[in-house]
Protein backbone atom coordinates (compact mmCIF):
# COMPACT_ATOMS: atom_id res chain seq x y z
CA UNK A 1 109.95 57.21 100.08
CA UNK A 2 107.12 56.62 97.63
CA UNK A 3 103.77 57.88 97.94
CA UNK A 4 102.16 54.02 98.16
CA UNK A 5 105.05 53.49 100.96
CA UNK A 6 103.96 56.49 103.01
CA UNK A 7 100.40 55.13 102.57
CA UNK A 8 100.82 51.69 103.73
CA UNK A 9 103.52 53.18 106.67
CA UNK A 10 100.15 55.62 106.94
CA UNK A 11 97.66 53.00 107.30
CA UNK A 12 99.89 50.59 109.32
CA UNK A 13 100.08 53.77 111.94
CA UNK A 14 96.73 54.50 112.06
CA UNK A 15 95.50 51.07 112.09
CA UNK A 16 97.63 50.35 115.21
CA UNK A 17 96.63 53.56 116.70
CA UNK A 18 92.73 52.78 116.29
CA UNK A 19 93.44 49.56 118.69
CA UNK A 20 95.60 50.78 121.25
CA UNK A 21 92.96 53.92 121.88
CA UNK A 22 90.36 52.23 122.82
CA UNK A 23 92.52 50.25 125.43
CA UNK A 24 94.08 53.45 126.34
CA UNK A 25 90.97 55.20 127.03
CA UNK A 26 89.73 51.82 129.17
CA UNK A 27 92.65 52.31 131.23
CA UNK A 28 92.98 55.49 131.88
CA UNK A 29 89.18 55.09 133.19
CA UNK A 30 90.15 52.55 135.76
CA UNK A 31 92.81 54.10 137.08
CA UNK A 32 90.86 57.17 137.77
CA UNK A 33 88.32 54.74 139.29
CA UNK A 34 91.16 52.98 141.37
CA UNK A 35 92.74 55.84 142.34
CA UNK A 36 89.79 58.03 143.68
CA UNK A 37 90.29 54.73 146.31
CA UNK A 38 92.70 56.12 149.30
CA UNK A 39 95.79 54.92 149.50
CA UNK A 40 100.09 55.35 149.20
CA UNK A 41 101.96 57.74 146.33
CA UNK A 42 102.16 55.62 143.50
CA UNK A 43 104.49 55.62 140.73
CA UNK A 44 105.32 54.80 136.97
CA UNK A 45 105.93 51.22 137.00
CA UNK A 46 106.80 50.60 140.50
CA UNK A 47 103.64 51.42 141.67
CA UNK A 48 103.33 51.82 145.50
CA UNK A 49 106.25 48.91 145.72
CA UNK A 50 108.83 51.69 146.32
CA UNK A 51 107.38 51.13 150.23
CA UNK A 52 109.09 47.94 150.28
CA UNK A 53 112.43 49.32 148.84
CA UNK A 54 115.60 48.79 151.35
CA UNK A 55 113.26 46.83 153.95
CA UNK A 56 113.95 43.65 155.33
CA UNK A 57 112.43 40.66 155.19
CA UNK A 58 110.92 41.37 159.34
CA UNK A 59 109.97 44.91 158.04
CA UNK A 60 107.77 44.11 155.59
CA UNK A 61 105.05 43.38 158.02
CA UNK A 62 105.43 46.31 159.75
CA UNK A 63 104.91 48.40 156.56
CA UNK A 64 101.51 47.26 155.38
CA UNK A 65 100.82 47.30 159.29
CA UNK A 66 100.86 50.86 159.34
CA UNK A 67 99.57 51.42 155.96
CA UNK A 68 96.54 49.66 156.85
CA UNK A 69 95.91 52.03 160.10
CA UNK A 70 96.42 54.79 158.01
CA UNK A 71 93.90 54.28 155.51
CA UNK A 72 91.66 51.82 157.96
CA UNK A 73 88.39 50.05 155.97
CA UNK A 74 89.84 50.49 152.77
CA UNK A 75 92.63 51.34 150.88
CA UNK A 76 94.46 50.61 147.13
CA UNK A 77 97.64 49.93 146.29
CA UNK A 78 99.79 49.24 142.58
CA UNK A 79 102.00 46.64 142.65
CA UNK A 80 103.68 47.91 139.72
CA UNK A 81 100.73 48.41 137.20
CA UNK A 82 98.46 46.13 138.29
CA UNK A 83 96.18 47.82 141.16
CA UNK A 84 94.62 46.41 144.30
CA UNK A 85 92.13 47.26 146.64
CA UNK A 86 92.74 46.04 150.61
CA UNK A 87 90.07 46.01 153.07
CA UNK A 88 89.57 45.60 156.53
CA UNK A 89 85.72 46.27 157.51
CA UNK A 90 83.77 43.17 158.45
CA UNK A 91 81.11 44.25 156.18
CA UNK A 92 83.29 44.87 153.26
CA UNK A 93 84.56 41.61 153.27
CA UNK A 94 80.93 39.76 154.03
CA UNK A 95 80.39 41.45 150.75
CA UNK A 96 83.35 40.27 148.57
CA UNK A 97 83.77 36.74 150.09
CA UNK A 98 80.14 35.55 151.70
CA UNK A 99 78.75 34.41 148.27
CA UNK A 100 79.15 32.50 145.43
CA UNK A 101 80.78 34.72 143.12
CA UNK A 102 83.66 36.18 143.94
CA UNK A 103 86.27 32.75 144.61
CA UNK A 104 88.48 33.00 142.46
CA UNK A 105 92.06 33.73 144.35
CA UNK A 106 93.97 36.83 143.58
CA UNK A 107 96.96 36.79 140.83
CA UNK A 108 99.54 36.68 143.60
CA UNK A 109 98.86 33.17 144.02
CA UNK A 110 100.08 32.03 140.62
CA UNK A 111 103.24 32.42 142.17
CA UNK A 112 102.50 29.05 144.18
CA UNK A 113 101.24 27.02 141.25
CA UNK A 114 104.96 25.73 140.46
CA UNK A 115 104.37 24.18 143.77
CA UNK A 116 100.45 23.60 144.71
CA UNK A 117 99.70 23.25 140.99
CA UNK A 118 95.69 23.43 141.06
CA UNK A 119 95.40 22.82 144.51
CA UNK A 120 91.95 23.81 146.78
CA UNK A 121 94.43 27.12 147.58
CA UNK A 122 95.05 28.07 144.40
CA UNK A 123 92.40 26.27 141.97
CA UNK A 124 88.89 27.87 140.53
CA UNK A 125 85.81 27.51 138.68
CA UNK A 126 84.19 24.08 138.36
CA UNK A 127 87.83 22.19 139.29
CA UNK A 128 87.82 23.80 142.39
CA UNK A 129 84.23 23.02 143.03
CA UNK A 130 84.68 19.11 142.19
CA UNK A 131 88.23 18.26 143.99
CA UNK A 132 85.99 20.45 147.31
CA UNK A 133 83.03 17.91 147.02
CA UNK A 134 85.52 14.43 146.59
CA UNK A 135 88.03 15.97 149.47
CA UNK A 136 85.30 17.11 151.87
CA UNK A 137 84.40 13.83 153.65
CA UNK A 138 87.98 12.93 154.59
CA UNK A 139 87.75 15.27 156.77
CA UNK A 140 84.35 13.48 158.73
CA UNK A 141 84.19 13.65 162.50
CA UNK A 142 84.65 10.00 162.82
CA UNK A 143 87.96 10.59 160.24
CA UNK A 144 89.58 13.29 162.58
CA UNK A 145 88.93 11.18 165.52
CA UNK A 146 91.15 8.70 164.65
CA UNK A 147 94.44 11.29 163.90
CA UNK A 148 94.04 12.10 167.86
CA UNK A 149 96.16 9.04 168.51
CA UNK A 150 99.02 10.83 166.31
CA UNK A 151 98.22 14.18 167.69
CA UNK A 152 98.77 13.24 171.06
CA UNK A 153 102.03 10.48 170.37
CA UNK A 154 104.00 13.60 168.89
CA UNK A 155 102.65 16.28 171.69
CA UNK A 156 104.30 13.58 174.09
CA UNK A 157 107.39 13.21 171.93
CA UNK A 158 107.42 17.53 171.99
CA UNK A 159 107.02 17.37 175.76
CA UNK A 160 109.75 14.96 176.04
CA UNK A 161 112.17 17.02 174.06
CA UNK A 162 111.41 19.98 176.13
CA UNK A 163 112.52 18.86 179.04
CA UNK A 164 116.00 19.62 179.09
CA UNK A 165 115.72 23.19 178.79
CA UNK A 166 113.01 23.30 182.02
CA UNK A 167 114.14 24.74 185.02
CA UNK A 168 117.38 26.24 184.36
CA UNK A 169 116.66 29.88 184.63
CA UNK A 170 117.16 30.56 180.51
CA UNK A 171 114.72 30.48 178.05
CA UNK A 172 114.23 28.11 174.89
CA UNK A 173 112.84 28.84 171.21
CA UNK A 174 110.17 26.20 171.14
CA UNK A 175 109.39 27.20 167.70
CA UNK A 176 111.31 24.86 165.91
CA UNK A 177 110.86 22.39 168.28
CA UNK A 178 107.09 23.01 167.36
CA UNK A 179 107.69 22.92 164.26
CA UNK A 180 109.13 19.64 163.77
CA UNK A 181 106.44 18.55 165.78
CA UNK A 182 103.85 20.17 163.67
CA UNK A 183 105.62 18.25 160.56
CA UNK A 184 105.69 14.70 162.08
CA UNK A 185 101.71 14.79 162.42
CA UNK A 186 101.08 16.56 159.28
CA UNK A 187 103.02 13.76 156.93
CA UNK A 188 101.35 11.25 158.94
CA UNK A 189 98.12 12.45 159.29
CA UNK A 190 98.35 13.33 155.23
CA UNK A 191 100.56 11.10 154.16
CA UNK A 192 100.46 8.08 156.48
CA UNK A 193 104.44 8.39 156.50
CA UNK A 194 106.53 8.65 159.86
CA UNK A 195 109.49 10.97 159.47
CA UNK A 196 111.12 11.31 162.79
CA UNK A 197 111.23 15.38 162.30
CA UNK A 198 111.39 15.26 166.24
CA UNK A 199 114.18 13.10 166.60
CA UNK A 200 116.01 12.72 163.50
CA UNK A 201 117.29 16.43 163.08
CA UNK A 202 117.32 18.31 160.27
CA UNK A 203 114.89 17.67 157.45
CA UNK A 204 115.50 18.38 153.64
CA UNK A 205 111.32 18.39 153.07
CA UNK A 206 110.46 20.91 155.47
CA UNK A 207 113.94 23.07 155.13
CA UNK A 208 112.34 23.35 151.41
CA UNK A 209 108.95 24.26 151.96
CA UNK A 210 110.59 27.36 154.46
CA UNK A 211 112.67 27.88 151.52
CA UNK A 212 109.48 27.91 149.38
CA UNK A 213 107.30 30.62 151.50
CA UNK A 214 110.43 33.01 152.10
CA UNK A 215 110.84 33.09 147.67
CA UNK A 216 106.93 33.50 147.04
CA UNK A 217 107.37 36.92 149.68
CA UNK A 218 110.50 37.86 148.12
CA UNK A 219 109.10 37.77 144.57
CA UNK A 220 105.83 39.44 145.33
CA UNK A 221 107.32 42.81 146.81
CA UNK A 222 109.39 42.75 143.25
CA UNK A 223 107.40 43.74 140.05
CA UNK A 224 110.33 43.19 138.10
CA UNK A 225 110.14 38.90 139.06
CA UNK A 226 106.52 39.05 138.47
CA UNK A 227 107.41 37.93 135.18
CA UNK A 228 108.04 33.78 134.62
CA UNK A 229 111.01 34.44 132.37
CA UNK A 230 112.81 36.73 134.31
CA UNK A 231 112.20 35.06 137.46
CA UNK A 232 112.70 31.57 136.51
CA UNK A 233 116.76 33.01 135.36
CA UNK A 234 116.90 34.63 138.23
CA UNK A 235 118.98 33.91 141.57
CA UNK A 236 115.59 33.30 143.49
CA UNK A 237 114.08 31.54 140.46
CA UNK A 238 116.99 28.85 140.93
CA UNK A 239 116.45 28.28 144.33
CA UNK A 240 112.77 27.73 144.38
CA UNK A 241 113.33 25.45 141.04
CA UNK A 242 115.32 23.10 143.45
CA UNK A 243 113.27 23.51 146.34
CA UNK A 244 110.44 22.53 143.82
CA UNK A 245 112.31 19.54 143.24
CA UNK A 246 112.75 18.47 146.44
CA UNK A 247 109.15 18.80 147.57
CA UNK A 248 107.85 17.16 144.57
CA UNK A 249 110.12 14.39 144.17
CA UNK A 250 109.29 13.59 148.33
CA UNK A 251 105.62 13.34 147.28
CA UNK A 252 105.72 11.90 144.14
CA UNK A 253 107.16 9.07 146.10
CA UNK A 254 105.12 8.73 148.74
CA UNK A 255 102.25 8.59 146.34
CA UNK A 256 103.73 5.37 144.37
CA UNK A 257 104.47 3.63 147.71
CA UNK A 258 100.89 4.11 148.84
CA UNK A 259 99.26 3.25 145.64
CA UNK A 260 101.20 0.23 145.66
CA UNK A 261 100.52 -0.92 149.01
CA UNK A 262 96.78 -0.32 148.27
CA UNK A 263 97.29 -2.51 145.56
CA UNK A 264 98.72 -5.36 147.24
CA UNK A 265 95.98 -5.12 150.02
CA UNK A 266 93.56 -5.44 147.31
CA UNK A 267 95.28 -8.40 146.05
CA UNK A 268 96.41 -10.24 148.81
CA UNK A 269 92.69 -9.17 150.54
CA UNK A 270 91.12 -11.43 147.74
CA UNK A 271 93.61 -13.81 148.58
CA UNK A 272 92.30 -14.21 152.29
CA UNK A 273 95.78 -13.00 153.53
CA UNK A 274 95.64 -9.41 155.47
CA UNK A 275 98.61 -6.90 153.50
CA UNK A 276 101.39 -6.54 156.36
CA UNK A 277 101.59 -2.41 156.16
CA UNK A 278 105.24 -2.71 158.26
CA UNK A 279 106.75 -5.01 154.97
CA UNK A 280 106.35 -0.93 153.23
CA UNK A 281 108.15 0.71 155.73
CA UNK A 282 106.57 3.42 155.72
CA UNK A 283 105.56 3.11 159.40
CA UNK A 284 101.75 2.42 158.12
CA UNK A 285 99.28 1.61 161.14
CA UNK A 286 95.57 1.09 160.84
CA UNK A 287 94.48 4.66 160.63
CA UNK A 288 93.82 5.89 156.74
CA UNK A 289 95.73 8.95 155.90
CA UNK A 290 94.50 11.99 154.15
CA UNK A 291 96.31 10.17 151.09
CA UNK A 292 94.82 7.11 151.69
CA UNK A 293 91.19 8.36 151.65
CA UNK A 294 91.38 10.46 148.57
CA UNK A 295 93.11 7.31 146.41
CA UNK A 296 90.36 5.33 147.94
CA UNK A 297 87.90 7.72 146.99
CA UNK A 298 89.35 8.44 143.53
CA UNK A 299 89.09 4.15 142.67
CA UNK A 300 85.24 4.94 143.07
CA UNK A 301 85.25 8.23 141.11
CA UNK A 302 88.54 8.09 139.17
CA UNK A 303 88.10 11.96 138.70
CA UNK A 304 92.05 12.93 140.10
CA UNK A 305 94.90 12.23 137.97
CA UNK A 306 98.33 11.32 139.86
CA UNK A 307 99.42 15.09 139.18
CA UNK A 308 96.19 16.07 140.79
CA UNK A 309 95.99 13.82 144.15
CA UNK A 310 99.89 15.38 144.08
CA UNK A 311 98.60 18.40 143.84
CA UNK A 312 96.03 17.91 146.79
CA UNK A 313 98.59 16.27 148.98
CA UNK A 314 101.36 19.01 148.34
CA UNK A 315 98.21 21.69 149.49
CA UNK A 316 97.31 20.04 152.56
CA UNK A 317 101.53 19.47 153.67
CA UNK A 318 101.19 23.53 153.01
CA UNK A 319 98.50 24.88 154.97
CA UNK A 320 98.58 21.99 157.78
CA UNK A 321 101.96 22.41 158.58
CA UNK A 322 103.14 26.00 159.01
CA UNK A 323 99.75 27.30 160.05
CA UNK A 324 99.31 25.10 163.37
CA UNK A 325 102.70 25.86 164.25
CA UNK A 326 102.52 29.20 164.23
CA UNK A 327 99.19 29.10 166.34
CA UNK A 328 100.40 26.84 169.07
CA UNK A 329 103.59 28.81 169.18
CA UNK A 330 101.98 32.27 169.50
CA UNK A 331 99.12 30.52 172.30
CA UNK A 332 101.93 29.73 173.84
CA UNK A 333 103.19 32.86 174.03
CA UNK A 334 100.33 34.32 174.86
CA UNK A 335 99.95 32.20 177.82
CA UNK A 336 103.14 33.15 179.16
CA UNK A 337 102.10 36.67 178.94
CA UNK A 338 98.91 36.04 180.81
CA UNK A 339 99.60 33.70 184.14
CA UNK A 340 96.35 34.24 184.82
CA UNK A 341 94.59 32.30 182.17
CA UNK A 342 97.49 30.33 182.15
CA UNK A 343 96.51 29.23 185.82
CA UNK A 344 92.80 28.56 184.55
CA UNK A 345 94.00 26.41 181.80
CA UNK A 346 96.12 24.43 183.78
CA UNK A 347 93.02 23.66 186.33
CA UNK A 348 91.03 22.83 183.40
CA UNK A 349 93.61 20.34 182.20
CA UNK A 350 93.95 18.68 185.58
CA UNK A 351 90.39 18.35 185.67
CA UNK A 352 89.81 16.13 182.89
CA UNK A 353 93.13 14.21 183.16
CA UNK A 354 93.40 13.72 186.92
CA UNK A 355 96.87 13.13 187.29
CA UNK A 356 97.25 10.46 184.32
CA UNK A 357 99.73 10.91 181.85
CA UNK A 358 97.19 9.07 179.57
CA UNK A 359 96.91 10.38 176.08
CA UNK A 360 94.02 12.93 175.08
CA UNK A 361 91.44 11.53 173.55
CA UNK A 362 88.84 12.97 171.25
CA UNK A 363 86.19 13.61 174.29
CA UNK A 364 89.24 15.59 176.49
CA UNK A 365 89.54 17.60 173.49
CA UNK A 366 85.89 18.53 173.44
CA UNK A 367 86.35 19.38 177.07
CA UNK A 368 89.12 22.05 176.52
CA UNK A 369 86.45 24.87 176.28
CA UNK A 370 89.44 27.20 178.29
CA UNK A 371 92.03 25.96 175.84
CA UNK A 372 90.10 26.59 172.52
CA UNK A 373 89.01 29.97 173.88
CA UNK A 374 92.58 30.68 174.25
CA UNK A 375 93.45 29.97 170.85
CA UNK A 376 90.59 31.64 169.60
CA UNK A 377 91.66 34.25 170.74
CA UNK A 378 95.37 33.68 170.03
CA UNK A 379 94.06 33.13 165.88
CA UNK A 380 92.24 36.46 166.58
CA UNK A 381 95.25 38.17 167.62
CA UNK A 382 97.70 36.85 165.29
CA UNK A 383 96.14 34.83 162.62
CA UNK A 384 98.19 32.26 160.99
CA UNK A 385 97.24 33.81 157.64
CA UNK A 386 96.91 37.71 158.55
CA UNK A 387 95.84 38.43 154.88
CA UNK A 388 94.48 36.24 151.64
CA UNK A 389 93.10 37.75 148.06
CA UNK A 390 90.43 37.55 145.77
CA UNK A 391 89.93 38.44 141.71
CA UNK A 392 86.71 40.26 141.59
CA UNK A 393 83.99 38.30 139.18
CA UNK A 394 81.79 41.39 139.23
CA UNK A 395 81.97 45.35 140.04
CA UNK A 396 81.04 45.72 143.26
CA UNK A 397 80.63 48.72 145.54
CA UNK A 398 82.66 49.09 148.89
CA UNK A 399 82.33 52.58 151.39
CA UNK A 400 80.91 54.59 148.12
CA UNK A 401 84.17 53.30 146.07
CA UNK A 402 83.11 51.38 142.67
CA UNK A 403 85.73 48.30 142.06
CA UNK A 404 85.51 47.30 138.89
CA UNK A 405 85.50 43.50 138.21
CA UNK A 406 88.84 41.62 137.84
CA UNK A 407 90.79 43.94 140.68
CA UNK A 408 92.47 41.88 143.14
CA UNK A 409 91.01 42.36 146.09
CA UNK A 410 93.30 41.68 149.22
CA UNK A 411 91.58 40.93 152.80
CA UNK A 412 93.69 41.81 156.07
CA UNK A 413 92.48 39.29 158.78
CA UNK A 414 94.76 40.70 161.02
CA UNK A 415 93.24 44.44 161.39
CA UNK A 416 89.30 43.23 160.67
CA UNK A 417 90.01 41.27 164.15
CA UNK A 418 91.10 44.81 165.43
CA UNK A 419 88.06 46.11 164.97
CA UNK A 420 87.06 48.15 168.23
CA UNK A 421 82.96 47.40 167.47
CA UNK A 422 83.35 43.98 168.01
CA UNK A 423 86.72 43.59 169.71
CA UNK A 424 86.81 46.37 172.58
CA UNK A 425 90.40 46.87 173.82
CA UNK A 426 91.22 44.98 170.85
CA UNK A 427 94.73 44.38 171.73
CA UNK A 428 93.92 42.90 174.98
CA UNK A 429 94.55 38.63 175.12
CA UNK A 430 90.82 37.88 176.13
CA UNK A 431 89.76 34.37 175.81
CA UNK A 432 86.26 35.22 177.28
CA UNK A 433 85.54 37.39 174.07
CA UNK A 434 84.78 33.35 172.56
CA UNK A 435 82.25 32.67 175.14
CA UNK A 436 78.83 31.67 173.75
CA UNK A 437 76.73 35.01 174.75
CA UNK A 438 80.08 37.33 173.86
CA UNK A 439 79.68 35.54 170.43
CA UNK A 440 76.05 34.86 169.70
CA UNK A 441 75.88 38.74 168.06
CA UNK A 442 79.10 39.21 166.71
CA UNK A 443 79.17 40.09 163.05
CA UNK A 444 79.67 36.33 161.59
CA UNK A 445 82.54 38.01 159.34
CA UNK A 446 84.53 40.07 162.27
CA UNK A 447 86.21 37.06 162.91
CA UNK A 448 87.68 35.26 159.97
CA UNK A 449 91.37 32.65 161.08
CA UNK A 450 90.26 30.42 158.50
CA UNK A 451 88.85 32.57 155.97
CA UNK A 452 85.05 32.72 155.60
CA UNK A 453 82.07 31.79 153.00
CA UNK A 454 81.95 29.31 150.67
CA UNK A 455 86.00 29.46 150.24
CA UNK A 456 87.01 28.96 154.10
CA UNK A 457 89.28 26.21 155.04
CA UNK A 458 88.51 22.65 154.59
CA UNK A 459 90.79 21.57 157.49
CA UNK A 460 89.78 24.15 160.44
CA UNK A 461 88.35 21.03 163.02
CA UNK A 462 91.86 19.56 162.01
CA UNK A 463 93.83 21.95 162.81
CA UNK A 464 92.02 23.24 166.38
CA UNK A 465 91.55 20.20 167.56
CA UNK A 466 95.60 19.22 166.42
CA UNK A 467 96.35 22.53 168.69
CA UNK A 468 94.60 21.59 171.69
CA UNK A 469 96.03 18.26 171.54
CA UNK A 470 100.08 19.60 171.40
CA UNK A 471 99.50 22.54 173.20
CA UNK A 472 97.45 20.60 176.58
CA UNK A 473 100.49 17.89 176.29
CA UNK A 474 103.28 20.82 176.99
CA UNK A 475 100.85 22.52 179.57
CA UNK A 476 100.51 19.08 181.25
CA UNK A 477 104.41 19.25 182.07
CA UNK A 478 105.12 22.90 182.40
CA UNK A 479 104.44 26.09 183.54
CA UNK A 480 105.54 28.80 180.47
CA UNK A 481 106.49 31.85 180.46
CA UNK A 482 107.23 34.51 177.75
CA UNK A 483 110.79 36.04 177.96
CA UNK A 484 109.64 39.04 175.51
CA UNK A 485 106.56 41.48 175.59
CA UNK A 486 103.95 42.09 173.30
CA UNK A 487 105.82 44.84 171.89
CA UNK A 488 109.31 43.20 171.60
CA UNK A 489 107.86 40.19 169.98
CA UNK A 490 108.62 41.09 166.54
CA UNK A 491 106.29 39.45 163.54
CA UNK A 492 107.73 37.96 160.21
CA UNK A 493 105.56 38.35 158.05
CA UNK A 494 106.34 35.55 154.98
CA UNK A 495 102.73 33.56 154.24
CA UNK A 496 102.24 32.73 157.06
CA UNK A 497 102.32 34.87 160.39
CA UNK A 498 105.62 33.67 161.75
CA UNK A 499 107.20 35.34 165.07
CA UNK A 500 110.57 37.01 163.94
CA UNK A 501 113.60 35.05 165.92
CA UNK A 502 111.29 32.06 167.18
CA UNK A 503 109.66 31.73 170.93
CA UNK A 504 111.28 31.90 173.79
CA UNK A 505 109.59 30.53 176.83
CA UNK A 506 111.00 30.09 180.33
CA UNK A 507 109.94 26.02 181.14
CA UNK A 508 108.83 25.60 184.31
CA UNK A 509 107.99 21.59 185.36
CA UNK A 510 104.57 20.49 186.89
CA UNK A 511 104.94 17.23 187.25
């Protein structure tokens, strides 16, 4: 080799060596910063992942479960290299979530963009604060009050469907009967579309968006899928291209046939002639869907693309649909632990109803104190979303640990509600824990279901007053009551807080 080779080969070295230094000394900085954080072994490349290793899918749960008592407040993990800090101290999490700042979601949620695409859930920055501000009013008071009518129809239909399985001396899974129930107001509340979940059997939508939350767990606990190119040639990356498909294509058209029917009621409006919503088939009525409002609004503003009112619509389906069932099924559950409450409930319901087999209307709902005390509490004890992340926008300081900015930052919901300073006997069912003067001093961050700050969910009033509406139509009919304990009620742990193996109730008729 020549001497000017050996140069350049000699410069070439050196030059890539003066780079990769500086990052090398920046990283091996953080890491001692990250690790001087409690937390799991970790190890080259896999990180603290290796907990996950050989687990199944129920197991998972129970892993950062008792990871999270053992390093309580705050702890760090790696998921592979990239490090995280969890925490689960009220105070901690006022401080990373009550401003401004900090809203940007953590990197684990690019694994739903295929899906959600820039969604509320998943979007940032000035998009996220826009699509907020346009989306916001459609979910006004006077809005939600007309979805009761569907909220109470489909409790009915759930009632009705139940009653087969009352009485006989053997208990039913009412989760999927929940479920479907859950889905036939969500696509008509958002979508304004009837799909007969409840009495048309299986559905390909919903079966995909299961299909869709069990892939986003199964690729997070793998470093290896982290990667789009890998992944998307993978088994799982095949299966949640199709599901993909299936979900988009459903809303995609949906969003045609509304826009079109908008357009012929603005034609045939000018006309003098009223737009007949039955000639779409869509089972239209008068009420405006989620979809409905934010097209209307976007004519004013035309700020959303198609892609983006897709985008909006494919969100809401997400967190509206899952999320309320699994808090009416585990209030449920909860009430058949406690025939007690149960007993108080039922009074309360009998009280404002009288007998009638009327449907609820907004008022009844407001006087459900009992009820929404109960699923308070039941969100307390098992929240539908037990934990959610950040991407820190600045260093901050938590317990005397510096986190540097852009960690992901992972809040468990499920152990700050454990917290014995503001929850005594924490995992007691206590619905009187949401009375005003229990509440009044409460840390306002102790107690966060639907998130908290500036960030919190849009759809909260939705989805509590959806609840009391299904769960006071079963209790109308039947006495429940839980066929497992506390402690043999296993939890699946996907995105959402699902109980392993469903619900099983023992139906008892009232009436």
């Amino acid at each position: 080799m020549s001497e000017v080779t050996t140069l350049i080969y000699g410069g070439v070295l050196f030059a890539l060596f003066a780079v990769f230094l500086p990052w090398l000394v920046k990283r091996v900085r953080y890491i001692q910063i990250i690790d001087r954080i409690p937390g799991p072994k970790a190890y080259p490349l896999i990180g603290t992942t290796h907990m996950f290793f050989g687990k199944k899918r129920h197991e998972i749960f129970y892993v950062i479960d008792e990871r999270t008592r053992r390093y309580p407040e705050i702890h760090r993990i790696w998921t592979g290299t990239r490090a995280e800090v969890r925490i689960s101290k009220a105070e901690y999490v006022e401080a990373v979530i009550g401003g401004n700042k900090n809203i940007e979601k953590s990197e684990g949620y690019k694994f739903l963009g295929d899906w959600l695409g820039e969604g509320l859930l998943t979007s940032k920055g000035e998009r996220w604060f826009k699509h907020r501000k346009l989306i916001t009013p459609t979910f006004h008071f006077n809005i939600l009050d007309g979805f009761c009518d569907v909220f109470a129809e489909n409790g009915a239909v759930l009632a009705d469907r139940l009653k087969p399985f009352a009485d006989t001396g053997a208990p039913v899974d009412v989760f999927p009967f929940i479920t479907k129930a859950a889905l036939d107001i969500i696509c008509e509340t958002a979508m304004g579309v009837k799909v007969h979940a409840q009495t048309d059997g299986e559905n390909e939508y919903v079966k995909a968006i299961y299909a869709l939350s069990e892939l986003f767990l199964d690729r997070l606990v793998r470093p290896w899928l982290h990667n789009n190119y890998l992944f998307k040639r993978s088994e799982y990356g095949q299966r949640h291209q199709k599901a993909i498909d299936i979900v988009h294509g459903y809303t995609k058209k949906v969003i045609r046939d509304r826009k079109e029917l908008l357009r012929r009621q603005r034609e045939s409006n000018g006309e003098g002639i009223p737009a007949k919503p039955e000639d779409t088939g869509l089972g239209v009525k008068k009420r405006l869907a989620f979809l409905d409002l934010l097209l209307q609004g976007n004519e004013k503003s035309n700020q959303l693309s198609d892609d983006d009112v897709r985008e909006e619509v494919d969100t809401f389906m997400f967190e509206g649909h899952d999320t309320t069932t699994a808090g009416m099924s585990w209030a449920l559950f909860l009430l058949g632990l406690a025939p007690d409450v149960q007993k108080r409930v039922h009074q309360e319901i009998d009280s404002i109803f009288a007998g009638s087999d009327r449907p609820a209307t907004m008022a009844d709902l407001a006087e459900m104190k009992l009820l929404e005390r109960c699923l308070k509490e039941t969100l307390r004890l098992y929240p539908s979303v037990s934990f959610f992340g950040r991407t820190l926008s600045e260093d901050i300081t938590l317990g005397g640990y510096h986190v540097p900015a852009g960690t992901l930052l992972g809040v468990h919901a499920y152990h700050v509600h454990r917290d014995e300073r503001f929850f005594p006997d924490a995992e007691k069912f206590d619905p009187d824990r949401f009375l005003p003067e229990n509440t009044e001093s409460r840390h306002p961050y102790a107690y966060i279901p639907f998130s908290a700050g500036p960030r919190n969910c849009i759809g909260q009033k939705f989805a509590l007053l959806e609840e009391k509406s299904v769960i006071s139509a079963v209790l109308r009919r039947y006495r429940v009551r839980s066929a497992l304990t506390r402690d043999q009620q296993r939890i699946n742990h996907e995105l959402i807080t699902r109980p392993k193996d469903g619900i099983r109730l023992y139906l008892e008729k009232r009436m």
